[in-house]
N, C-alpha and C. Protein backbone atom coordinates (compact mmCIF):
# COMPACT_ATOMS: atom_id res chain seq x y z
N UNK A 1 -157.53 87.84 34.24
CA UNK A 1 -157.80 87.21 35.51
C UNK A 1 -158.05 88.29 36.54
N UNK A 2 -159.04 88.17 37.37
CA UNK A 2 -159.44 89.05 38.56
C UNK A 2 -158.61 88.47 39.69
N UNK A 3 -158.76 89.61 40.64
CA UNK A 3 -158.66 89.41 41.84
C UNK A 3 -159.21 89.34 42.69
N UNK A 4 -159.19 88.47 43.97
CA UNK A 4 -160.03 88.75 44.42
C UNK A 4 -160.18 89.26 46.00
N UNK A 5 -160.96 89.65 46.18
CA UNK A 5 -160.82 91.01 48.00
C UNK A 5 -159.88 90.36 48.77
N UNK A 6 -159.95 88.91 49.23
CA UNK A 6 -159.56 88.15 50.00
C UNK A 6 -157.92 88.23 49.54
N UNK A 7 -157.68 87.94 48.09
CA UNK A 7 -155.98 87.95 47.95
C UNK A 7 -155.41 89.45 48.15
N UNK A 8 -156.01 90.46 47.81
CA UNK A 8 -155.79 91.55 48.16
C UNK A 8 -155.80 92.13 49.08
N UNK A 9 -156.56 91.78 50.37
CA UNK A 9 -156.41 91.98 51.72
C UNK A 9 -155.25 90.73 52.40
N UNK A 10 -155.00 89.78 51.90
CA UNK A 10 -153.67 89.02 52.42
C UNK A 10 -152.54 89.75 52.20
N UNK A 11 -152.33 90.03 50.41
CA UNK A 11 -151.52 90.95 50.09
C UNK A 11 -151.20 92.41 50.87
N UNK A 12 -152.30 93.06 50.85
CA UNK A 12 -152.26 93.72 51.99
C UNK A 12 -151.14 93.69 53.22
N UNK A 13 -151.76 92.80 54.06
CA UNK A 13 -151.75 92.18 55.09
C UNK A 13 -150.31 91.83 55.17
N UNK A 14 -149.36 91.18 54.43
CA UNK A 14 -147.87 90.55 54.02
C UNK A 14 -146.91 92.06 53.83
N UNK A 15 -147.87 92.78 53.33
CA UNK A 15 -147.04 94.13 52.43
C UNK A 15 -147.00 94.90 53.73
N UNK A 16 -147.75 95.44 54.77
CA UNK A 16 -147.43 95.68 55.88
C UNK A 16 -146.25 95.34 56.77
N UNK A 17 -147.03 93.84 56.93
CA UNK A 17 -146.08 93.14 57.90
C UNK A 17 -144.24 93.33 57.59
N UNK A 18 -144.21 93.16 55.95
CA UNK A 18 -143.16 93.28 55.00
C UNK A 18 -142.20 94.59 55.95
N UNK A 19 -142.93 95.59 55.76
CA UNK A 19 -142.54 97.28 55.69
C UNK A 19 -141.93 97.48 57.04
N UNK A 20 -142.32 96.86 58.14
CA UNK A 20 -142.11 97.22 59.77
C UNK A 20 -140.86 96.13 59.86
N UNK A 21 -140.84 95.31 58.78
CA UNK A 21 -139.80 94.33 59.72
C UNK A 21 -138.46 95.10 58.82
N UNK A 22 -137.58 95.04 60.00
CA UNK A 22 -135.92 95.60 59.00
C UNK A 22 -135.29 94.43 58.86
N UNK A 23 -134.72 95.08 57.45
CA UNK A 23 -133.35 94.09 56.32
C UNK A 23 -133.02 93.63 57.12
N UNK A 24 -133.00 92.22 57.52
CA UNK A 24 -131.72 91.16 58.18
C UNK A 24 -130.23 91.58 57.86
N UNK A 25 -129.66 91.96 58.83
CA UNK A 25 -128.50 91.91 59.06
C UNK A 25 -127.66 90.77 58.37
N UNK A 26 -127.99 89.68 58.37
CA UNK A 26 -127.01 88.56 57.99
C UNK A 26 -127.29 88.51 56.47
N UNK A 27 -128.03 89.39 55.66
CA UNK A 27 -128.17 89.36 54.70
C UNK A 27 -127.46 90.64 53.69
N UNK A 28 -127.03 91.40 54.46
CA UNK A 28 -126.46 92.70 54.31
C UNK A 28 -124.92 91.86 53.62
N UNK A 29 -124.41 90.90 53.83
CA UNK A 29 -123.33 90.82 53.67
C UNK A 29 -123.21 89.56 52.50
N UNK A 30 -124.44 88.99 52.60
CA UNK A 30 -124.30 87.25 52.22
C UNK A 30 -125.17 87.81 50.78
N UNK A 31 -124.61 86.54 49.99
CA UNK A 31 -125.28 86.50 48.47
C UNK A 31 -125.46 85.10 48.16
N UNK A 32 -126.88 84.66 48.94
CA UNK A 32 -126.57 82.67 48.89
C UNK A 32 -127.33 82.83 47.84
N UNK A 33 -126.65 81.63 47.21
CA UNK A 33 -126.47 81.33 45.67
C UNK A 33 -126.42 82.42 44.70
N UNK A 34 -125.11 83.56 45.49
CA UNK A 34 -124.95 84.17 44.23
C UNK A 34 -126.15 85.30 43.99
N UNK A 35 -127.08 85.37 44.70
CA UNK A 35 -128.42 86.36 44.26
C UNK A 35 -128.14 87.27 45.71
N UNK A 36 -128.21 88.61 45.21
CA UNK A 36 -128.33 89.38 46.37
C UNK A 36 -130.06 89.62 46.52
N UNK A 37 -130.42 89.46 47.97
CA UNK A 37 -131.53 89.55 48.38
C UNK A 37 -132.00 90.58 48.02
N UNK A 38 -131.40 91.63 48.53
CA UNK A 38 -132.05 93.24 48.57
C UNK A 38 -132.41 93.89 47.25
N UNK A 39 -131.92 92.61 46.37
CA UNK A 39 -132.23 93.59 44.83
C UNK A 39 -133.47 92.55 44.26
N UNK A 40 -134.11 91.08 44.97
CA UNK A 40 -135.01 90.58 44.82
C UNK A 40 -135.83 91.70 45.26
N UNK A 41 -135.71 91.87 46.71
CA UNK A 41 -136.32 93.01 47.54
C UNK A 41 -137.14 94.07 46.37
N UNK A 42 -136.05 94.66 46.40
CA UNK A 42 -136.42 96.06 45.53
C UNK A 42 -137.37 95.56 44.40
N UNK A 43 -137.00 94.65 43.54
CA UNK A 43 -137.92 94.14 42.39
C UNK A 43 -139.45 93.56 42.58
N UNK A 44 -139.46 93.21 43.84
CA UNK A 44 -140.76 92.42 44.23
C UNK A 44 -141.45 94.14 45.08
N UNK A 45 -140.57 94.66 45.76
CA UNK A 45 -141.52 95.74 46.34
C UNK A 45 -141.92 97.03 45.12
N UNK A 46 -141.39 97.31 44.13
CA UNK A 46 -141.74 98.30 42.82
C UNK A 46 -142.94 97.60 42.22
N UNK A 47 -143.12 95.81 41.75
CA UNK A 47 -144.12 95.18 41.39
C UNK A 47 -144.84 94.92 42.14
N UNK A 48 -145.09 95.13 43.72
CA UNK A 48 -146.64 95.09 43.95
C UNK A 48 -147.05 96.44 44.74
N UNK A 49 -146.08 97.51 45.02
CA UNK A 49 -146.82 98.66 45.10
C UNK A 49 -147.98 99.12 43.56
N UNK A 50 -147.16 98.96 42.21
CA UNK A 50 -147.88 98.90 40.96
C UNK A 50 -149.05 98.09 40.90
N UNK A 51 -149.47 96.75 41.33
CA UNK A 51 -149.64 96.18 41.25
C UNK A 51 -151.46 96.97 42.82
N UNK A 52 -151.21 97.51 43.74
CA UNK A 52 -152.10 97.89 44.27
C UNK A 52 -152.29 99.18 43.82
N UNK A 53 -151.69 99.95 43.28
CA UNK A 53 -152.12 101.27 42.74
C UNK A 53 -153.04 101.13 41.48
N UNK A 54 -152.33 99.85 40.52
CA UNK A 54 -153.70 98.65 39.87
C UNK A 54 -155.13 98.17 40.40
N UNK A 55 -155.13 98.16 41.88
CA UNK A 55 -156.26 97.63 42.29
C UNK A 55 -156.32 96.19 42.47
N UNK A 56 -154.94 95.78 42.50
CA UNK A 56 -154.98 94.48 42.42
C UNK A 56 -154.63 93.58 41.33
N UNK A 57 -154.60 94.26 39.89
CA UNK A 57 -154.99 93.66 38.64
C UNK A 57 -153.67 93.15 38.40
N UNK A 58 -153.49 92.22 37.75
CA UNK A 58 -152.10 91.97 36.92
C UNK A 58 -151.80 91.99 36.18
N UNK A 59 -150.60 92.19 35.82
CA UNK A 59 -149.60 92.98 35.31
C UNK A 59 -148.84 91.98 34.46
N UNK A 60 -148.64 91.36 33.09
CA UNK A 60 -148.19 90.80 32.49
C UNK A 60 -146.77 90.23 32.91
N UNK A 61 -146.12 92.03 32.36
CA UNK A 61 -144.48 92.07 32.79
C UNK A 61 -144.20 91.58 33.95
N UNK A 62 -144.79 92.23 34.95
CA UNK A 62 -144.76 92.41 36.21
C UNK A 62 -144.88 90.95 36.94
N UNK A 63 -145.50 90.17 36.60
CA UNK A 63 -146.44 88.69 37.03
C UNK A 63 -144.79 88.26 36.45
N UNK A 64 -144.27 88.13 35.36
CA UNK A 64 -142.50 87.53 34.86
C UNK A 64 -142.10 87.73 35.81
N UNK A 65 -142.07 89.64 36.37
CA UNK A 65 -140.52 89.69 36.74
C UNK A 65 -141.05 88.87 38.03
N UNK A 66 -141.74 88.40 38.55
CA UNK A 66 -142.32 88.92 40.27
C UNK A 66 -142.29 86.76 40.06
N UNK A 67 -142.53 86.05 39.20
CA UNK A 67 -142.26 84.20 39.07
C UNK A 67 -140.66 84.17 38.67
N UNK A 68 -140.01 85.36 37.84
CA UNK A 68 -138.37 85.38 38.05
C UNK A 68 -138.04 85.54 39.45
N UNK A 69 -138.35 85.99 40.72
CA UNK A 69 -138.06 86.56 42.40
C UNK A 69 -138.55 85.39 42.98
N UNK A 70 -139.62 84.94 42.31
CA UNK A 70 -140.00 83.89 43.22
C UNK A 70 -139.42 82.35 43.11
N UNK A 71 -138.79 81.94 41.72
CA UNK A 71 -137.66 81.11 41.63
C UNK A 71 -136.45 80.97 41.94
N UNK A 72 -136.05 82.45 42.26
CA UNK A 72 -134.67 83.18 42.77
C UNK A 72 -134.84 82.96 44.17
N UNK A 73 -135.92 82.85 45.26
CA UNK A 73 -136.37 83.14 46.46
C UNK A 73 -135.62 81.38 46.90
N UNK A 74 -136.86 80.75 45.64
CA UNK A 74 -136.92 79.60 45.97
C UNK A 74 -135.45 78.61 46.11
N UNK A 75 -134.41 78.97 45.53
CA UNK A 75 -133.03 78.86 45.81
C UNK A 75 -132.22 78.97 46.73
N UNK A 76 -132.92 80.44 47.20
CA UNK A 76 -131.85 80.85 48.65
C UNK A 76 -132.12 80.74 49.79
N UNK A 77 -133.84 80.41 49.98
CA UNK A 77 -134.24 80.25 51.05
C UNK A 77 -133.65 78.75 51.90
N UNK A 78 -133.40 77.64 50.87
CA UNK A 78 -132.93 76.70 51.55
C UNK A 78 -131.65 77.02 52.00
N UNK A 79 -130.55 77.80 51.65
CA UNK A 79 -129.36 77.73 51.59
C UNK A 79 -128.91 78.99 53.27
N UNK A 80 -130.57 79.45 53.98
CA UNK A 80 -129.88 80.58 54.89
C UNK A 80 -129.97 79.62 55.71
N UNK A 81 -129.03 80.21 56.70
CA UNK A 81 -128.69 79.48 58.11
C UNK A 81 -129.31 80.39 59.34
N UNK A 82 -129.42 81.67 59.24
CA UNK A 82 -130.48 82.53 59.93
C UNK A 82 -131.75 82.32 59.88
N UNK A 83 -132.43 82.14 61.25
CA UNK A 83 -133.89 82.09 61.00
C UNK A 83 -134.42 83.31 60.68
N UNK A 84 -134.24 84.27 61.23
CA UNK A 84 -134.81 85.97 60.79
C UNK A 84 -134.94 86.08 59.33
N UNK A 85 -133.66 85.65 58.71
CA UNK A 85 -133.24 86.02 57.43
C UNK A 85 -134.52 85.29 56.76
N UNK A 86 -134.32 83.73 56.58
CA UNK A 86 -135.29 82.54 56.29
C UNK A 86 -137.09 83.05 56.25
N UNK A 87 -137.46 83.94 57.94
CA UNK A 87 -138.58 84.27 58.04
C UNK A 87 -138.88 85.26 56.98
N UNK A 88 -137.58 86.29 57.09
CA UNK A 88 -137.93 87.34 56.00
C UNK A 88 -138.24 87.13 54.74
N UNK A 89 -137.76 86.04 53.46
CA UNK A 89 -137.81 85.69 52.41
C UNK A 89 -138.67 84.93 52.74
N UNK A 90 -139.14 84.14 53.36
CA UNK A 90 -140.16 83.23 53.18
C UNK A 90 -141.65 84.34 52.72
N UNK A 91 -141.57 85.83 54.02
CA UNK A 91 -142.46 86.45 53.35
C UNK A 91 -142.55 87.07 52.03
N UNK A 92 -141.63 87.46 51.87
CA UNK A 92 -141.29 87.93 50.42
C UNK A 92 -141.75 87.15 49.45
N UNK A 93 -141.28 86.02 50.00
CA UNK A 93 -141.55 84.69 48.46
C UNK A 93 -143.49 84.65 48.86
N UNK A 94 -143.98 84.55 49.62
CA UNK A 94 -145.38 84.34 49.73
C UNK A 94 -145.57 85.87 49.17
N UNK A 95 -145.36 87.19 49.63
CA UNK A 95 -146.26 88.04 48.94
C UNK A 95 -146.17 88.00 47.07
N UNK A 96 -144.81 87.72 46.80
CA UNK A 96 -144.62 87.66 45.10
C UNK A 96 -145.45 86.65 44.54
N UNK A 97 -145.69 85.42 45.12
CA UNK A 97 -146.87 84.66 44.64
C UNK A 97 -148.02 85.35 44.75
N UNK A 98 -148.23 85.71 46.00
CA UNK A 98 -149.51 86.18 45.74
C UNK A 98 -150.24 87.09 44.93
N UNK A 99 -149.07 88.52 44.15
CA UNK A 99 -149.26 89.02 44.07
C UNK A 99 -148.96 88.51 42.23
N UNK A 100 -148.74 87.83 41.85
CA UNK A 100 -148.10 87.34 40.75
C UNK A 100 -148.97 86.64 40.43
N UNK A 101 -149.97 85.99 41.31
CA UNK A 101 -151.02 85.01 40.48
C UNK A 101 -150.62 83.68 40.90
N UNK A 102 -149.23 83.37 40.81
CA UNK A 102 -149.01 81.91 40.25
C UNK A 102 -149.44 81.20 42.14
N UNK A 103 -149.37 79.72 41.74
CA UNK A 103 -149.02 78.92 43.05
C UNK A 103 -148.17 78.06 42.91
N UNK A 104 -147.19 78.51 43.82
CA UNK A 104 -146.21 77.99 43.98
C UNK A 104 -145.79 78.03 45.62
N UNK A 105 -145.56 76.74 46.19
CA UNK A 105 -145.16 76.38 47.40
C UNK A 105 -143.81 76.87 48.38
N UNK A 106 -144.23 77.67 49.42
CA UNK A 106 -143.25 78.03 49.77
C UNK A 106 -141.94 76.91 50.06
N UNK A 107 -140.33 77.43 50.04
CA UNK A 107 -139.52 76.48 50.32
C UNK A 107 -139.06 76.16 51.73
């Protein structure tokens, strides 16, 4: 499957926005449902830096681990009570789709 300019300049575009905003505080401490964020974090940001040093292309493994983050996302996002926090994973969960191929609706 290709990619195409347009998902890669969104991607882009998310992966930026991603980089300037800092770790929520209320997340530093909290593990809703049990999943610590920052290690979704880390897993979704290693699979799509790879993933543009690819050119975009996808990545078998990578497309798993990155629909494993984005089912994990899809869990905790209902469960924050912070909007910052909420805004932050909501992007997260949109760049791992995007960057993963699949469609799947943000929560």
């Amino acid at each position: 499957m290709s990619t195409s300019t347009e998902q890669v300049q969104a991607a882009d575009r998310l992966w930026q926005e991603h980089r300037h905003e800092p770790f929520p505080d209320s997340l530093r401490r909290a593990t809703p449902g049990g999943t610590d964020v920052w290690l979704l974090e880390l897993d979704i940001a290693g699979c799509v830096l790879r993933w543009f040093d690819d050119g975009g292309t996808p990545d078998a493994q990578r497309s798993s681990v990155l629909r494993s983050c984005v089912e994990d996302l899809g869990r905790v996002i209902p469960e924050l009570d912070d909007p910052v926090a909420a805004a932050y994973c909501r992007r997260l969960h949109q760049l791992a789709v995007l960057v993963s191929g699949d469609l799947a609706p943000a929560p």
